[in-house]
C-alpha atoms as a PDB file:
ATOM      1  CA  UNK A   1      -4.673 -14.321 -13.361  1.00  0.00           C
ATOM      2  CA  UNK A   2      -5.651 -11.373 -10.825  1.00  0.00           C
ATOM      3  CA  UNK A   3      -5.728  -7.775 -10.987  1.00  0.00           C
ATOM      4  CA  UNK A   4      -3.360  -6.332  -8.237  1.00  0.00           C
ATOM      5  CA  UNK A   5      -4.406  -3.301  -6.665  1.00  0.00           C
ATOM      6  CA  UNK A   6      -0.786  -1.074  -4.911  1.00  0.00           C
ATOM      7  CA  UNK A   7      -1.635   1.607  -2.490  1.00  0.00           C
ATOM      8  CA  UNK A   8       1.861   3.971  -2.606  1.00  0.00           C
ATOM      9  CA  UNK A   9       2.771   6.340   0.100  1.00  0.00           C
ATOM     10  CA  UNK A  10       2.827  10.103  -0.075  1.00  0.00           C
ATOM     11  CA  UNK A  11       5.401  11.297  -2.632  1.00  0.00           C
ATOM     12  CA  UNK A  12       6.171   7.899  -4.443  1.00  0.00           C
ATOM     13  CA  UNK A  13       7.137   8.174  -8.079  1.00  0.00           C
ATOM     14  CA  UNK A  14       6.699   5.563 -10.100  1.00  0.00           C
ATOM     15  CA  UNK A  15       9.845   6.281 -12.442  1.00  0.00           C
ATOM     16  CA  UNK A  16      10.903   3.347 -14.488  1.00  0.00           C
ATOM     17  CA  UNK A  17      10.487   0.912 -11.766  1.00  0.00           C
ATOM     18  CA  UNK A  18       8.456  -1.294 -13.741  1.00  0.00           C
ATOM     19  CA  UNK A  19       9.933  -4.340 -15.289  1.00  0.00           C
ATOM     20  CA  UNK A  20       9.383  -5.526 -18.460  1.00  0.00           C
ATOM     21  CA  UNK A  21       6.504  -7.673 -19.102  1.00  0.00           C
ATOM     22  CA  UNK A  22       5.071  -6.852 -15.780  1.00  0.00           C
ATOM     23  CA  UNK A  23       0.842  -6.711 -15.974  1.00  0.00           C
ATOM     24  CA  UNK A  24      -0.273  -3.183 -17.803  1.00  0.00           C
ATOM     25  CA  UNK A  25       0.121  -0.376 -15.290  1.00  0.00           C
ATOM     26  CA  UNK A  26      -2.717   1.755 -14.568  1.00  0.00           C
ATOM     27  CA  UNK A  27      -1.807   5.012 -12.607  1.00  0.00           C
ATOM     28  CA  UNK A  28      -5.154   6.440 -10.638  1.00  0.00           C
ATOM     29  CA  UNK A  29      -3.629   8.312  -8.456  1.00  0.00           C
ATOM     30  CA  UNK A  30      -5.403  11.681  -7.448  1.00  0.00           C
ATOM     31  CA  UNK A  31      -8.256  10.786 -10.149  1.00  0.00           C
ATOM     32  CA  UNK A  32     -11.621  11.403  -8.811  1.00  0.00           C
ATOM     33  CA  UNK A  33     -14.137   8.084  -8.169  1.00  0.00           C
ATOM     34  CA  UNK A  34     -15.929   9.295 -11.230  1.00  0.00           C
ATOM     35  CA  UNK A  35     -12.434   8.906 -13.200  1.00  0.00           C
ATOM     36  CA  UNK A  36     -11.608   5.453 -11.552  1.00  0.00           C
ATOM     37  CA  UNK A  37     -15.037   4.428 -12.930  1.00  0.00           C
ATOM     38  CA  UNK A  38     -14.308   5.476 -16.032  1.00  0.00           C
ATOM     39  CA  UNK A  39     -10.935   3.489 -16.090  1.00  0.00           C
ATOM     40  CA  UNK A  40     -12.295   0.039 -14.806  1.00  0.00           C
ATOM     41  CA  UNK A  41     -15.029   0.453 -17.417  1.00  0.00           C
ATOM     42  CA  UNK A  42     -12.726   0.295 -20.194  1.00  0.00           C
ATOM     43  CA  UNK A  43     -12.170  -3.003 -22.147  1.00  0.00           C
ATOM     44  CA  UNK A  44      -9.003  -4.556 -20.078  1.00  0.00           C
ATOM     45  CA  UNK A  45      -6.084  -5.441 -21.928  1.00  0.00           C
ATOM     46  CA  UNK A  46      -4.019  -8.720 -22.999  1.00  0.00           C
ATOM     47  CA  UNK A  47      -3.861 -10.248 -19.303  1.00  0.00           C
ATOM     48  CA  UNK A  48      -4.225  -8.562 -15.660  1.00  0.00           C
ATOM     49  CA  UNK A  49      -3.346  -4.987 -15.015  1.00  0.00           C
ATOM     50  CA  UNK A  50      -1.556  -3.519 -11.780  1.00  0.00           C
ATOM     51  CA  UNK A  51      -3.662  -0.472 -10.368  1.00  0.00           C
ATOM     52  CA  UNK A  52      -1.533   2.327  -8.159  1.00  0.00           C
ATOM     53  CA  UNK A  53      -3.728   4.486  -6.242  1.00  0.00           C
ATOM     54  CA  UNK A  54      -2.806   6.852  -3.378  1.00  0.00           C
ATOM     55  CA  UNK A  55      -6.054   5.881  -0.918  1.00  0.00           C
ATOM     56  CA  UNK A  56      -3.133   5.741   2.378  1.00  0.00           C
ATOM     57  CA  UNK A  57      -2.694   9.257   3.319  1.00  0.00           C
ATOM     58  CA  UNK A  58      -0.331   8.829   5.875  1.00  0.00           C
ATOM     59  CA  UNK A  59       3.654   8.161   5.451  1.00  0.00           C
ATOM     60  CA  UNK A  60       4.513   5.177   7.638  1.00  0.00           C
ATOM     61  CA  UNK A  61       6.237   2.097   6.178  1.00  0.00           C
ATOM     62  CA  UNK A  62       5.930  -1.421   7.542  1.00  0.00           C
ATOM     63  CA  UNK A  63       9.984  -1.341   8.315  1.00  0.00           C
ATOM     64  CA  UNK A  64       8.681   1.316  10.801  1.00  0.00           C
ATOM     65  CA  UNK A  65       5.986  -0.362  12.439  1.00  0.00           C
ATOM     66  CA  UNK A  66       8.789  -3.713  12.936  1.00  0.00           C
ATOM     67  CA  UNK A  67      11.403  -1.310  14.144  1.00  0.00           C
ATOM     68  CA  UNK A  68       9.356  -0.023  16.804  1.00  0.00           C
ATOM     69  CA  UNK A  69       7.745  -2.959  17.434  1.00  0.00           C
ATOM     70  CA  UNK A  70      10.906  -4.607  17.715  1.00  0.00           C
ATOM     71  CA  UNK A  71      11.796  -1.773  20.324  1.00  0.00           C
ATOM     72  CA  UNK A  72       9.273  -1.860  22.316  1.00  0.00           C
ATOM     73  CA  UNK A  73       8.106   1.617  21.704  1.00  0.00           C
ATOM     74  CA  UNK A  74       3.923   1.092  22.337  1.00  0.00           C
ATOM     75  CA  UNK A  75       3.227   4.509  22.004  1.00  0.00           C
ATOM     76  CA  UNK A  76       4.656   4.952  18.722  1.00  0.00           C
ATOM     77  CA  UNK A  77       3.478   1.755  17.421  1.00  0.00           C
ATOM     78  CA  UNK A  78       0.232   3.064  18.553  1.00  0.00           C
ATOM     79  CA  UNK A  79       0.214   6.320  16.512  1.00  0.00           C
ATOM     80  CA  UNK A  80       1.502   4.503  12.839  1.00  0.00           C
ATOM     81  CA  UNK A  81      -1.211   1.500  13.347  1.00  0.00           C
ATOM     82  CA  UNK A  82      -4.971   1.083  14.866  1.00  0.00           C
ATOM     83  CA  UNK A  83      -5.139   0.052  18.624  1.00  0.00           C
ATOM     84  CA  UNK A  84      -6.422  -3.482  17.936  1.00  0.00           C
ATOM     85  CA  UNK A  85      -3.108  -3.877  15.936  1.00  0.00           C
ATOM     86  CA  UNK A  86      -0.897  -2.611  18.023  1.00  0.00           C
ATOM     87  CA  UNK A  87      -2.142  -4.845  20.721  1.00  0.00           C
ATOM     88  CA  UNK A  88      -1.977  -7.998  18.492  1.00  0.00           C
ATOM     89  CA  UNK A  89       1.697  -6.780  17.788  1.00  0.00           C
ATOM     90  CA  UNK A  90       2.615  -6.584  20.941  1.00  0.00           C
ATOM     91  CA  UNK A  91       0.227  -9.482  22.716  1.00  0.00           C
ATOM     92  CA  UNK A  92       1.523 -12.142  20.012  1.00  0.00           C
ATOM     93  CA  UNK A  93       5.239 -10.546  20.457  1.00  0.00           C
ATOM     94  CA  UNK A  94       5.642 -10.475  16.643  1.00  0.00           C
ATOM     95  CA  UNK A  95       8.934  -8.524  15.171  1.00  0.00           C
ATOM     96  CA  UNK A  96      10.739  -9.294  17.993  1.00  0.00           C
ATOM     97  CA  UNK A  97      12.995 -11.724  16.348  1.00  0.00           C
END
């Protein structure tokens, strides 16, 4: 129904991971904007395709951000997410469960 777009972290591999009959996988990672273009300009295929791109540049997962948040640990929460998040984090004590 939707075309799903999956930014990956530094240094993931896609592998075999994909299961079958899982939307057509379209790898642009480290293509340049002119490439992408190129790619989304093409006729899609039978149903909606999964895009992985590599836009994050920085290597933090979201088990990180609970862990610390779940610690306590401000100034480390601070340094893997914008302010205004870590605030919301923190003012709205969520993870701490």
């Amino acid at each position: 129904m939707c075309e799903v777009i999956v930014v990956t972290r530094p240094g993931y591999e896609l592998g075999g991971k994909i299961p079958p009959g899982a939307a057509q996988v379209v790898d642009v990672r480290g293509m340049t904007q002119p490439e992408i273009s190129a790619v989304l300009a093409r006729a899609r295929a039978d149903g909606p395709r999964t895009f992985f791109t590599d836009a994050a540049m920085i290597d933090i997962s979201a088990t990180a951000i609970r862990l610390s948040a779940r610690a306590g640990e401000s100034a480390h929460l601070t340094e893997m997410v914008p302010s205004a998040v870590a605030n919301y984090i923190e003012k709205y004590e969520l993870y701490k469960k």
